[in-house]
Protein backbone atom coordinates (compact mmCIF):
# COMPACT_ATOMS: atom_id res chain seq x y z
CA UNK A 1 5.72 -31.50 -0.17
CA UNK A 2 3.17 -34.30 0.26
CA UNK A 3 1.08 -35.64 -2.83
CA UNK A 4 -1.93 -34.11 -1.15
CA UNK A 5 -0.43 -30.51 -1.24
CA UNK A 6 0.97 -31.52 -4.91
CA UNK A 7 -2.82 -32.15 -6.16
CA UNK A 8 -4.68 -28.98 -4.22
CA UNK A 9 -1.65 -26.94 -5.98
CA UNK A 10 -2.25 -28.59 -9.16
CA UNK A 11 -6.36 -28.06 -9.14
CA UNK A 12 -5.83 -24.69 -7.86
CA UNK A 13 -3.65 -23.45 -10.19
CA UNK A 14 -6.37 -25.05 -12.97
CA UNK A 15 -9.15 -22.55 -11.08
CA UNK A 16 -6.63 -19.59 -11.33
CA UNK A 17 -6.75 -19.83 -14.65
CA UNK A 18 -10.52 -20.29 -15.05
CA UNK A 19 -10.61 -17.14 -13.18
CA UNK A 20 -9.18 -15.62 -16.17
CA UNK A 21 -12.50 -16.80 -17.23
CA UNK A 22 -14.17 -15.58 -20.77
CA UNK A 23 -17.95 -14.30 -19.63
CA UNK A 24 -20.18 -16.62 -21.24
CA UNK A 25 -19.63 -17.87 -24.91
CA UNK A 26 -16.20 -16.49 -27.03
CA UNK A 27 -17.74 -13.55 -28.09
CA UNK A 28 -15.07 -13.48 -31.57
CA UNK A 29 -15.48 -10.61 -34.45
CA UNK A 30 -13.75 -11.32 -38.18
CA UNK A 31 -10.90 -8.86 -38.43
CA UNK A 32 -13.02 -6.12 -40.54
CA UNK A 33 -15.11 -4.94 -37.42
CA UNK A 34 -12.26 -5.63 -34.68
CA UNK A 35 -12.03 -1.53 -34.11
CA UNK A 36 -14.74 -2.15 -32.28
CA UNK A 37 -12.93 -4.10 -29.66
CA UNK A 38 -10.49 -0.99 -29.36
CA UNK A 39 -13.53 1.02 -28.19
CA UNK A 40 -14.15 -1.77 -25.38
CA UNK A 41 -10.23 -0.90 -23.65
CA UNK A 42 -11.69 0.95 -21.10
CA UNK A 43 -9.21 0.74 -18.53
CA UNK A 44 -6.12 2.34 -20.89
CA UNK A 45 -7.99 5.81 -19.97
CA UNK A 46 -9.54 5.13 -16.85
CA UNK A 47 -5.84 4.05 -15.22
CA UNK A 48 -3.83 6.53 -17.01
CA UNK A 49 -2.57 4.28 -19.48
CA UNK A 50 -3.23 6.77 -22.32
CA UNK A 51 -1.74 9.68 -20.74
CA UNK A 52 1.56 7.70 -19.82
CA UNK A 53 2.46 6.81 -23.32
CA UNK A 54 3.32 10.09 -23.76
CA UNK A 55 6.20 9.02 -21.56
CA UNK A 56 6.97 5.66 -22.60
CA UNK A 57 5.66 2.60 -24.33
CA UNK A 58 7.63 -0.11 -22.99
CA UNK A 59 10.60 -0.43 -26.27
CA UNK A 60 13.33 -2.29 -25.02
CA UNK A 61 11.79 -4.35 -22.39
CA UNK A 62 11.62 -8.21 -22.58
CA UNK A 63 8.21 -8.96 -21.04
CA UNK A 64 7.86 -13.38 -20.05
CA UNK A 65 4.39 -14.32 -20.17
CA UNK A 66 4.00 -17.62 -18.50
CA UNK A 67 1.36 -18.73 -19.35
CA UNK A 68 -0.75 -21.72 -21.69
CA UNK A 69 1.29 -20.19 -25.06
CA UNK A 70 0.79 -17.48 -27.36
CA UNK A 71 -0.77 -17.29 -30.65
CA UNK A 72 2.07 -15.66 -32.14
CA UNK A 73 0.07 -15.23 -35.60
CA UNK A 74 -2.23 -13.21 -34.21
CA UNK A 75 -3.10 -9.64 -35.90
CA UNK A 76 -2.00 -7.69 -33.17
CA UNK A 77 0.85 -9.73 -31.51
CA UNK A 78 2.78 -9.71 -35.27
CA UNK A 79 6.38 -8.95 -34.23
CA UNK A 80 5.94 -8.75 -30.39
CA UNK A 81 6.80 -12.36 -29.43
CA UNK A 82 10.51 -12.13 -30.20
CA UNK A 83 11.14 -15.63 -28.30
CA UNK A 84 9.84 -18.79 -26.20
CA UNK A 85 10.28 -21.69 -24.60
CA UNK A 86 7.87 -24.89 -24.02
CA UNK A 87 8.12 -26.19 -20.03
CA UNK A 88 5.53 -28.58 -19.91
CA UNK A 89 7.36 -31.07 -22.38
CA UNK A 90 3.49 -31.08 -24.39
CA UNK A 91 4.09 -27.64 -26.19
CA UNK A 92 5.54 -26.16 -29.37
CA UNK A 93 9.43 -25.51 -28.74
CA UNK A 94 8.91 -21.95 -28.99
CA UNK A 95 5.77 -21.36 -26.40
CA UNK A 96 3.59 -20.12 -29.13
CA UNK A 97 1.42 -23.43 -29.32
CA UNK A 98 -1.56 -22.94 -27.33
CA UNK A 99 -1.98 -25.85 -24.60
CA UNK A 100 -3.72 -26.57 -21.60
CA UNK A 101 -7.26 -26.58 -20.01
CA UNK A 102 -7.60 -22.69 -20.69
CA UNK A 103 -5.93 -22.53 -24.61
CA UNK A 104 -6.81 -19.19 -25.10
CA UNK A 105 -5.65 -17.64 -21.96
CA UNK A 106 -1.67 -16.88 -22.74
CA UNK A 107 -3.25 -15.07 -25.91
CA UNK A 108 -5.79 -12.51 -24.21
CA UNK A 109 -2.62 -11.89 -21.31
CA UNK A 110 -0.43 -11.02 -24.06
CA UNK A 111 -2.56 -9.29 -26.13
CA UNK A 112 -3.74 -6.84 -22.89
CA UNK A 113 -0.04 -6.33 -21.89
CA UNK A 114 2.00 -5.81 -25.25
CA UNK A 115 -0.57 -5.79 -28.70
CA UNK A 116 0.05 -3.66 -31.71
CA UNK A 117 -3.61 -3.44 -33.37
CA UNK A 118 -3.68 -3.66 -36.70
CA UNK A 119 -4.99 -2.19 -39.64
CA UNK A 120 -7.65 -3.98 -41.97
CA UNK A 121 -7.24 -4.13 -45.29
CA UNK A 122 -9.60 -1.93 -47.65
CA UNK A 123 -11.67 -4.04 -49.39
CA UNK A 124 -10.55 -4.62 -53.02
CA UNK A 125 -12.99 -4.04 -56.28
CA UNK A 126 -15.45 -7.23 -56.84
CA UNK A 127 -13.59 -9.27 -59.77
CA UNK A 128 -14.95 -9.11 -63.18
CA UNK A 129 -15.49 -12.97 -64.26
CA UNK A 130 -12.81 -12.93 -66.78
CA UNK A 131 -10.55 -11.92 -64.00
CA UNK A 132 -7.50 -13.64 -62.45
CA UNK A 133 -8.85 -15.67 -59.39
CA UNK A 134 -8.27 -13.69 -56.33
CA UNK A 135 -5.12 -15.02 -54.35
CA UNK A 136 -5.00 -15.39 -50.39
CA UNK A 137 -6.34 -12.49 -48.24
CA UNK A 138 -3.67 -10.42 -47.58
CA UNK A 139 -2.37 -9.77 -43.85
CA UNK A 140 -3.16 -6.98 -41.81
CA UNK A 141 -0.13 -4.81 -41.62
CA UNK A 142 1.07 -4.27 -37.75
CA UNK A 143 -0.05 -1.87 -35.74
CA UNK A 144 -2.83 0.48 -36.08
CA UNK A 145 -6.21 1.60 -35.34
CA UNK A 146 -7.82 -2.36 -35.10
CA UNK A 147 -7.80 -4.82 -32.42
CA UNK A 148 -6.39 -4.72 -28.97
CA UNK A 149 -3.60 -2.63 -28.56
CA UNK A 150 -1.88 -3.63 -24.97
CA UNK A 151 -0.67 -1.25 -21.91
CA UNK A 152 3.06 -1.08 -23.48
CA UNK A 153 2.64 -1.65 -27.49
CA UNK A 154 6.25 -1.52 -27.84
CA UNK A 155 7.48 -4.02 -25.59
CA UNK A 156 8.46 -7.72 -26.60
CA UNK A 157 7.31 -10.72 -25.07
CA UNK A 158 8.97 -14.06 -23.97
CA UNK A 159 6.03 -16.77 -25.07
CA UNK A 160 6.49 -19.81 -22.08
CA UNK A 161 3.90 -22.34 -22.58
CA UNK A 162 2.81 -24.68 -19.35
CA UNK A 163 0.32 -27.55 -19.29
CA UNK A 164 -2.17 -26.87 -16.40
CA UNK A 165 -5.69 -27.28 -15.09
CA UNK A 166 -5.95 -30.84 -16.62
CA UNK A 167 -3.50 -33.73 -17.04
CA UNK A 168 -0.05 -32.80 -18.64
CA UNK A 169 0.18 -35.90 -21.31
CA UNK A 170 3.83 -34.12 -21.24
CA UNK A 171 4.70 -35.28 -17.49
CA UNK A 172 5.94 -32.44 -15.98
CA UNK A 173 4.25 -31.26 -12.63
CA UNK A 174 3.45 -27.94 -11.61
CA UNK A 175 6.04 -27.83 -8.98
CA UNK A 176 8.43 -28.53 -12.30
CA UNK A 177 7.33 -25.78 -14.77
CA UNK A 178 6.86 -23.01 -12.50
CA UNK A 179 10.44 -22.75 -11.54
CA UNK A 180 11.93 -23.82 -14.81
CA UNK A 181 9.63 -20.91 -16.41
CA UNK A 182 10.76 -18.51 -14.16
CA UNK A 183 15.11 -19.55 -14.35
CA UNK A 184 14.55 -19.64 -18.33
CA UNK A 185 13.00 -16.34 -18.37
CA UNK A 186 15.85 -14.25 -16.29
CA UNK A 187 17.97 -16.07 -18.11
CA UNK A 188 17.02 -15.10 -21.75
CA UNK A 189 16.60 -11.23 -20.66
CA UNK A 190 12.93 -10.64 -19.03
CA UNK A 191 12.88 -7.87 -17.08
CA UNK A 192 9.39 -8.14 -16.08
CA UNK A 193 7.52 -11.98 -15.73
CA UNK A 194 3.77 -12.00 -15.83
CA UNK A 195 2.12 -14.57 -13.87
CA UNK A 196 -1.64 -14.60 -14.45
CA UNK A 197 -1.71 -18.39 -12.64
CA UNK A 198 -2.18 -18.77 -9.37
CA UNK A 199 -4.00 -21.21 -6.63
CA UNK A 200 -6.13 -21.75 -4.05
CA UNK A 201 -3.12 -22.59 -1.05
CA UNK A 202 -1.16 -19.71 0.14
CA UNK A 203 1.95 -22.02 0.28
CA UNK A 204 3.98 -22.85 -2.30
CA UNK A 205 6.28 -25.73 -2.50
CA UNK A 206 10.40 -25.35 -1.92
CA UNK A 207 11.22 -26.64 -5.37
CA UNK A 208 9.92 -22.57 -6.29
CA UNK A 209 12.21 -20.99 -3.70
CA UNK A 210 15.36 -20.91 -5.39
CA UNK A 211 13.97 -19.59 -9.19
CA UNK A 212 11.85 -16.80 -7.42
CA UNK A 213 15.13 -16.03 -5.40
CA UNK A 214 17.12 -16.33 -8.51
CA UNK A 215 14.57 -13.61 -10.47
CA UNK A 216 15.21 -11.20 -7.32
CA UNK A 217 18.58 -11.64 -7.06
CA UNK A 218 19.00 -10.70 -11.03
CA UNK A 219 16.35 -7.83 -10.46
CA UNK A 220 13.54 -9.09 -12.34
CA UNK A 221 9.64 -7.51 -11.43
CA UNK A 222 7.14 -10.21 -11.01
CA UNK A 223 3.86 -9.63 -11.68
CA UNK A 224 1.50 -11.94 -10.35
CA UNK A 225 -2.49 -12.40 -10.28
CA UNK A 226 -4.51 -12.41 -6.78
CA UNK A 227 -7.26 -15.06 -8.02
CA UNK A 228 -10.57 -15.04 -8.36
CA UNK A 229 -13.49 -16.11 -5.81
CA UNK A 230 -15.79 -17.42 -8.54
CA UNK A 231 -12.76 -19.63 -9.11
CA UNK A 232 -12.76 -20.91 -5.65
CA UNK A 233 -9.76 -17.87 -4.18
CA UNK A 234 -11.30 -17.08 -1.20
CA UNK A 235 -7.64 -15.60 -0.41
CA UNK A 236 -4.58 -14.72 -2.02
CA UNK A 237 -2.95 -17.64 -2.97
CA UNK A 238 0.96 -18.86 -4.58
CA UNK A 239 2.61 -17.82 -6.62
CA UNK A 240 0.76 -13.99 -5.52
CA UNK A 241 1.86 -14.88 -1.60
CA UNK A 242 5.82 -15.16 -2.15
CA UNK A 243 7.45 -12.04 -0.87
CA UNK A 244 8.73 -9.68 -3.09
CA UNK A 245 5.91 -10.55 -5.90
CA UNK A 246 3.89 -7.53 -6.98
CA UNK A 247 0.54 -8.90 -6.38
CA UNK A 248 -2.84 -7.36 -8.46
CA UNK A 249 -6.24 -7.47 -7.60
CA UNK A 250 -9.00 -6.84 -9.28
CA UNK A 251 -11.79 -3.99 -10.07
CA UNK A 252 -15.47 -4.41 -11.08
CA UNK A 253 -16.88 -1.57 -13.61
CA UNK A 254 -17.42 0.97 -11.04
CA UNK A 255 -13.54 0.95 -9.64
CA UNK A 256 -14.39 -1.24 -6.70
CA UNK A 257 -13.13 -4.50 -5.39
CA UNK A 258 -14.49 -7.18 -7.44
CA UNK A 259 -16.42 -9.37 -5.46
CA UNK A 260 -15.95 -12.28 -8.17
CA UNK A 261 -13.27 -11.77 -10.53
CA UNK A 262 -10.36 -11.00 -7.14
CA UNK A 263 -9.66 -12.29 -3.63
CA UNK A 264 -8.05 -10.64 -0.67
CA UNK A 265 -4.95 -11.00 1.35
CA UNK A 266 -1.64 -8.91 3.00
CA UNK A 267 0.18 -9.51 0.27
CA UNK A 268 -1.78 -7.63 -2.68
CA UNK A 269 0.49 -4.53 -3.81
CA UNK A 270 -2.09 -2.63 -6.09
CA UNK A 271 -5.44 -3.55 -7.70
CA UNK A 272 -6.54 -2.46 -11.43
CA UNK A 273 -9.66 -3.32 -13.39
CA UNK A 274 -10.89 -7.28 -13.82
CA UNK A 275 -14.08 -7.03 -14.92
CA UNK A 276 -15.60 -6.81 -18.95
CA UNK A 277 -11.98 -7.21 -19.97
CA UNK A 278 -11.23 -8.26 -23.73
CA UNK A 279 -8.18 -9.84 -25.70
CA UNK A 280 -7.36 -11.60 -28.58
CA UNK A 281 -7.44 -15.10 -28.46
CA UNK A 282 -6.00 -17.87 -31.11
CA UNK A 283 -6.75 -17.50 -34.47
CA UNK A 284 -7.24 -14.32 -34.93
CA UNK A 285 -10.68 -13.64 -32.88
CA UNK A 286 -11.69 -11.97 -29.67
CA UNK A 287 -13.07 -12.31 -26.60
CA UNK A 288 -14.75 -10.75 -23.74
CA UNK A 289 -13.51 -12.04 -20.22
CA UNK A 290 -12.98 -11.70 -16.93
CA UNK A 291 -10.10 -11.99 -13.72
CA UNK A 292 -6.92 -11.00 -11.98
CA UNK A 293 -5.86 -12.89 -14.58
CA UNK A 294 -6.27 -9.83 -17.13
CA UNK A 295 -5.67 -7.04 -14.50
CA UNK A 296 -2.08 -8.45 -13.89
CA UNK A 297 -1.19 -7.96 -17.56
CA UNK A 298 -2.15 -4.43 -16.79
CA UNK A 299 0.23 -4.11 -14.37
CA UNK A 300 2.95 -5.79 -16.14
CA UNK A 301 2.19 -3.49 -18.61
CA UNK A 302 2.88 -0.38 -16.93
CA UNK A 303 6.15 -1.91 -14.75
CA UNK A 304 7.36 -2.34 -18.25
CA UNK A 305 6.78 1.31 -19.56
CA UNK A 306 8.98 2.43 -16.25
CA UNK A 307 11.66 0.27 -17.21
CA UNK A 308 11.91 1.40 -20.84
CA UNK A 309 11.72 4.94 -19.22
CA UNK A 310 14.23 4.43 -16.61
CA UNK A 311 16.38 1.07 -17.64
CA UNK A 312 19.08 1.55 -14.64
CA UNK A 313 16.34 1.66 -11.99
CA UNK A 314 15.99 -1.47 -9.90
CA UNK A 315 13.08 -3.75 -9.46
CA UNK A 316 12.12 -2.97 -6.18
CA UNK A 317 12.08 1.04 -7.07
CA UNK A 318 9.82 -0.08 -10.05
CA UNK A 319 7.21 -1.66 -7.59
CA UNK A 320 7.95 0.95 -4.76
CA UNK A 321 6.82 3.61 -7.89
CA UNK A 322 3.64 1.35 -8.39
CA UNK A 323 2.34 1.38 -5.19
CA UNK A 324 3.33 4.93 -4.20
CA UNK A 325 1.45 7.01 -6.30
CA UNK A 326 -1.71 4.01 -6.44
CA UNK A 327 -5.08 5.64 -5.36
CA UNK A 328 -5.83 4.88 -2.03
CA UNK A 329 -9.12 2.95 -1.87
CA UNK A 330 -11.12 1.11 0.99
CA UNK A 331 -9.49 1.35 4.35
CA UNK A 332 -6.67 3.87 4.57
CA UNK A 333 -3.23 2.94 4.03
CA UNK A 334 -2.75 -0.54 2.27
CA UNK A 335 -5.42 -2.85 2.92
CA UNK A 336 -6.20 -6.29 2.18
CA UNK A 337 -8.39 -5.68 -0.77
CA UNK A 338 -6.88 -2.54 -2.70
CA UNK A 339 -3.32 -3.30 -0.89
CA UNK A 340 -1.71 0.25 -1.56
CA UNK A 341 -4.70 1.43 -3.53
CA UNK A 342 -5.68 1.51 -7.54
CA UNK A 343 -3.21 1.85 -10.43
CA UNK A 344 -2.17 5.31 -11.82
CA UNK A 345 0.08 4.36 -14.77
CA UNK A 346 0.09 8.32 -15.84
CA UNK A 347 1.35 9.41 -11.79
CA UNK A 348 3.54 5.91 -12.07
CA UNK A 349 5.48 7.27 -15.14
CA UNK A 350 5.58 11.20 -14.38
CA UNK A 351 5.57 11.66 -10.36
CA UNK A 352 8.81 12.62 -8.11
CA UNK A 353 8.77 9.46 -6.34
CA UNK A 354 11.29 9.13 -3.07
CA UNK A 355 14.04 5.98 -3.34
CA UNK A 356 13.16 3.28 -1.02
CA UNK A 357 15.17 1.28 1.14
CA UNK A 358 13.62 -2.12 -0.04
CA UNK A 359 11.14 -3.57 -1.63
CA UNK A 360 7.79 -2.75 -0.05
CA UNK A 361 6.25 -6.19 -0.85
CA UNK A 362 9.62 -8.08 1.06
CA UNK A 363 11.87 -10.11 0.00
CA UNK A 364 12.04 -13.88 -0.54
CA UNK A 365 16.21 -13.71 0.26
CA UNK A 366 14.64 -13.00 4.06
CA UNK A 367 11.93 -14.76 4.03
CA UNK A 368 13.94 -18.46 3.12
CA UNK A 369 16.60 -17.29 5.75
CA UNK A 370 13.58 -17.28 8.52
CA UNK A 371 11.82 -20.15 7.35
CA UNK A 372 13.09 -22.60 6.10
CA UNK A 373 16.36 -22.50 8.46
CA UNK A 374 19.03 -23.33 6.64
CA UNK A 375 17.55 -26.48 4.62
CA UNK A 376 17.72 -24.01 1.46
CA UNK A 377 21.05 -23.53 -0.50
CA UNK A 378 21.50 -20.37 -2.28
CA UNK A 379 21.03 -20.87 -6.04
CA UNK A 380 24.27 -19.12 -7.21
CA UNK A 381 25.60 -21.55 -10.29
CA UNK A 382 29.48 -19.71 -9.83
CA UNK A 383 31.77 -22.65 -8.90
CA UNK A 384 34.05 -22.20 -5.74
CA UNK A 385 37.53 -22.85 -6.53
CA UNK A 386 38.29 -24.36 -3.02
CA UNK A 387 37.09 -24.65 0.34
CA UNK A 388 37.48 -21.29 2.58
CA UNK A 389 37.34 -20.97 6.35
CA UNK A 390 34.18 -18.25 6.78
CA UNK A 391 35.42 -14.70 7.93
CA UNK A 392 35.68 -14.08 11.42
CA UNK A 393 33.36 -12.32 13.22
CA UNK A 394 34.98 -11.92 16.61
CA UNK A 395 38.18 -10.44 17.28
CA UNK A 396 41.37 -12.67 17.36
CA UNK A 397 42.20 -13.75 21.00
CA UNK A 398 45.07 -12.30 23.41
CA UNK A 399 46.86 -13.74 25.92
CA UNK A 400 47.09 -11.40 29.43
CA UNK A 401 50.11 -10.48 29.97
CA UNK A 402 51.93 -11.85 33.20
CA UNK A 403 52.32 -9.63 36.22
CA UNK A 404 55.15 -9.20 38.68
CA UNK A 405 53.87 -11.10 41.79
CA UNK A 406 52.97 -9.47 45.03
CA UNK A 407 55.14 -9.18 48.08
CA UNK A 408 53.04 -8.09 50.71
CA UNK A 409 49.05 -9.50 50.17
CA UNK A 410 49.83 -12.65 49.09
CA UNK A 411 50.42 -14.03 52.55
CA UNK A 412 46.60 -13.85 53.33
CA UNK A 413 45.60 -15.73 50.90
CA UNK A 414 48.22 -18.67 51.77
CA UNK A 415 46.79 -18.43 55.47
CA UNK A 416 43.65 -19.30 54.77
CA UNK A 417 44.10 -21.84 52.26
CA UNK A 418 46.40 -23.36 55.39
CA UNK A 419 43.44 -22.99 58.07
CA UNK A 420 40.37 -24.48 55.77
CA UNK A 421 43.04 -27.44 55.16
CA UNK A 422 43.67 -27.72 59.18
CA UNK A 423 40.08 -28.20 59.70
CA UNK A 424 39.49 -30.78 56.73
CA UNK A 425 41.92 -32.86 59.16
CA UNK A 426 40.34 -32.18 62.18
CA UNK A 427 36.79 -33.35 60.69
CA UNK A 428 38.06 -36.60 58.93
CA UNK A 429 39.69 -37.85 62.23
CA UNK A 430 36.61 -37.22 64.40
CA UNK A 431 34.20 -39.09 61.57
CA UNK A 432 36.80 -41.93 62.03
CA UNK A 433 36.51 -42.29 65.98
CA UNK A 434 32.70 -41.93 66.14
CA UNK A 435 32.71 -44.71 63.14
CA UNK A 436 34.96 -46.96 65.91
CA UNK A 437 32.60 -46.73 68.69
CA UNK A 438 29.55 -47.01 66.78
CA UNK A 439 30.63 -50.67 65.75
CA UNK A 440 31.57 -51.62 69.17
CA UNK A 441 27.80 -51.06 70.21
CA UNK A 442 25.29 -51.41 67.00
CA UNK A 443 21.73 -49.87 67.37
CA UNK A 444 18.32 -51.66 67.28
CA UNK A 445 17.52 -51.84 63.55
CA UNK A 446 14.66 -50.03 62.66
CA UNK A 447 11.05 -51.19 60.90
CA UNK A 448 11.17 -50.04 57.45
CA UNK A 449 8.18 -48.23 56.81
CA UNK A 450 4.55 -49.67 55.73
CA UNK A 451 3.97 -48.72 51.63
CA UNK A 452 0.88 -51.06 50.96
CA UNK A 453 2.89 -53.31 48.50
CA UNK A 454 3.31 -56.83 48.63
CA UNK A 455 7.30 -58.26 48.02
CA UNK A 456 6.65 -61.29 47.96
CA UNK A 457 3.46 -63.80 46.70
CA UNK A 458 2.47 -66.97 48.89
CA UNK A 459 1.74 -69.83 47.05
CA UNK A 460 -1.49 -71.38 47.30
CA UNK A 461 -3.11 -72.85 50.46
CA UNK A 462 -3.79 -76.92 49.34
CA UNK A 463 -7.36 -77.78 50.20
């Protein structure tokens, strides 16, 4: 990939994450009126959220945010972040370090997809002034009534911190995290990755080919957001374009296509509100905001709920039971704005949906066999314990077998290889008698013809 492509991925990737933009100002509340947040979650009713807990809410699922880090201290994320990891070589070892142009972003993701709430504390009896001093404030419990509570309560999350959308004083490149995130996250048990990062390029580089490839290969749902126009997406762009990535767009407050917090494109799977989102942010506060970057959560959410309901079923039955029983909106059929229409987490969880044959968003296994012809090596880490001839794909040669020779045709064929040879004779020893008499008496040589171009140059005439 050239530098140019390197920087446009790099910016773009900084403007996916402003598109999970707070509106205005942090809007923050102090923990004793944070019910009043709860009242904002609009969408856990108006997708079905509510009605599909009554199924499942996502225990047993390892959820990876990857993300700028999660406040791990916060209210309602106490005892959801059961591990981490830092990619960007600038973060706290276990992801929950907050880093990056957009600090607050990994905090309202995970606090849409997997909070608890909380309960506030009743407020103790003033002191009398011969009282002991009053120690700290105590900590809200977990879980309850307060603060956010996300689409699958019960799920854990993977915190992965990454340093983008400004200069990583840890080194590390985009094109270096992204994969990294995604390999450390199969490999420490995510069975859903949420990716609310994206850019402005629908390419991505080949450094990300073999880690997506990996997560499909080990069955892993990616969730990833479409990008905002306000934030310069005017289409879909990577990570949301690689094949096999469930890809969200977004909703304004009437259930339509956002015009500024989503983009368009073929690869969008399902689309689920974007618009006067809120989260918790670091520290302990609130915030209202805005972006695919919060609708993805949402959708992470609910892929997480079907996998605590059904553990054995695969990834690509998890998306094809996403997009199946969506809402069709816009254009019939999918579409490049709704792709197969809005969420239904309640139909998602309850519904008799058929098996299909394959993931309906593609694969990235076919799509690296078609384009990138060969150059790409499979990322299987198993060692081979010798060289091996490949299996044959033809059957094994035969030899004819002989036949007993023929008595009676084969003199035809000897006949006529006789005659052509008689002639061959015949022709060579005329050629040689005409060449004879032709040298006795040679013929008037011929003017060669005129072609306009001088052979030779005269030298010039002395005066």
């Amino acid at each position: 990939m050239t530098l140019r492509f390197h920087r446009t991925l790099s910016a773009a990737l900084a403007a996916a994450m402003a598109g999970g933009a707070l509106a205005g100002a942090l809007l923050t509340a102090p923990a004793a009126s944070a019910d009043a947040w709860r009242d904002k979650e609009f969408w856990l009713k108006d997708t079905g959220v509510t009605n599909a807990w009554q199924v499942s809410k996502g225990a047993g699922v390892k959820v990876a945010i990857i993300d700028s880090g999660i406040d791990g201290n916060h209210p309602d994320l106490k005892g959801a972040v059961v591990g981490g990891t830092d990619v960007s070589g600038a973060g706290a070892p276990n992801g929950q370090k907050s880093i990056g142009a957009k600090t607050e972003h990994g905090t309202l993701v995970a606090t849409m997809l997997a909070g608890r709430g909380h309960t506030t504390p009743t407020a103790s009896p003033s002191p009398s002034a011969s009282a002991t001093p009053p120690g700290p404030p105590p900590i809200p419990p977990a879980g309850g009534p307060d603060g956010i509570t996300g689409v699958a309560p019960e799920a854990e999350i993977l915190a992965i911190s990454t340093w983008l959308g400004s200069p990583n004083p840890g080194g590390k490149t985009d094109q270096q995290q992204i994969p990294e995130a995604v390999r450390w996250a199969v490999d420490n048990g995510a069975k859903v990755i949420n990716i609310s990062l994206g850019s402005t390029s629908p390419d991505w580089p080949q450094s990300w080919d073999a880690a997506f490839l990996y997560a499909e290969q080990k069955d892993v749902v990616i969730v990833a957001a479409a990008g905002n126009r306000v934030g310069g997406n005017i289409q879909v762009g990577a990570p949301a374009t690689i094949p096999g990535v469930l890809t969200v767009a977004g909703l304004d407050g009437e259930g339509r296509a956002s015009v500024d917090s989503s983009s368009q494109g073929i690869s969008i799977g399902v689309a689920a509100p974007a618009e006067k989102l809120v989260g918790g942010i670091p520290g302990g506060g609130y915030a209202e905001w805005a972006g695919t970057s919060g609708a993805a959560p949402i959708v992470s959410g609910v892929a997480a709920l079907i996998r605590s309901k059904w553990p054995e079923m695969s990834a690509k039955q998890v998306i094809n039971r996403i997009v199946s029983t969506a809402k069709d909106a816009g254009a019939p059929g999918k579409d490049p704005l709704y792709g197969y229409g809005i969420l239904n987490a309640e139909a998602a969880l309850k519904d008799e949906v058929p098996a299909a044959g394959s993931n309906p968003l593609g694969s990235i296994a076919d799509w690296i066999r078609v384009h990138r012809r060969g150059v790409f090596s499979e990322p299987s880490q198993a060692p081979v314990a010798s060289p091996t001839s490949a299996a044959p794909t033809l059957a094994d040669p035969t030899v004819p077998a002989a036949k007993t020779p023929a008595t009676v045709d084969d003199a035809l064929p000897a006949a006529v290889v006789l005659g052509f040879g008689a002639l061959f004779v015949a022709l060579v020893t005329g050629a040689a008698i005409q060449l004879r008499r032709v040298s006795k008496n040679p013929p008037a040589v011929a003017e060669e013809a005129e072609t306009g171009a001088l052979l030779t140059v005269d030298p010039p005439a002395r005066k």
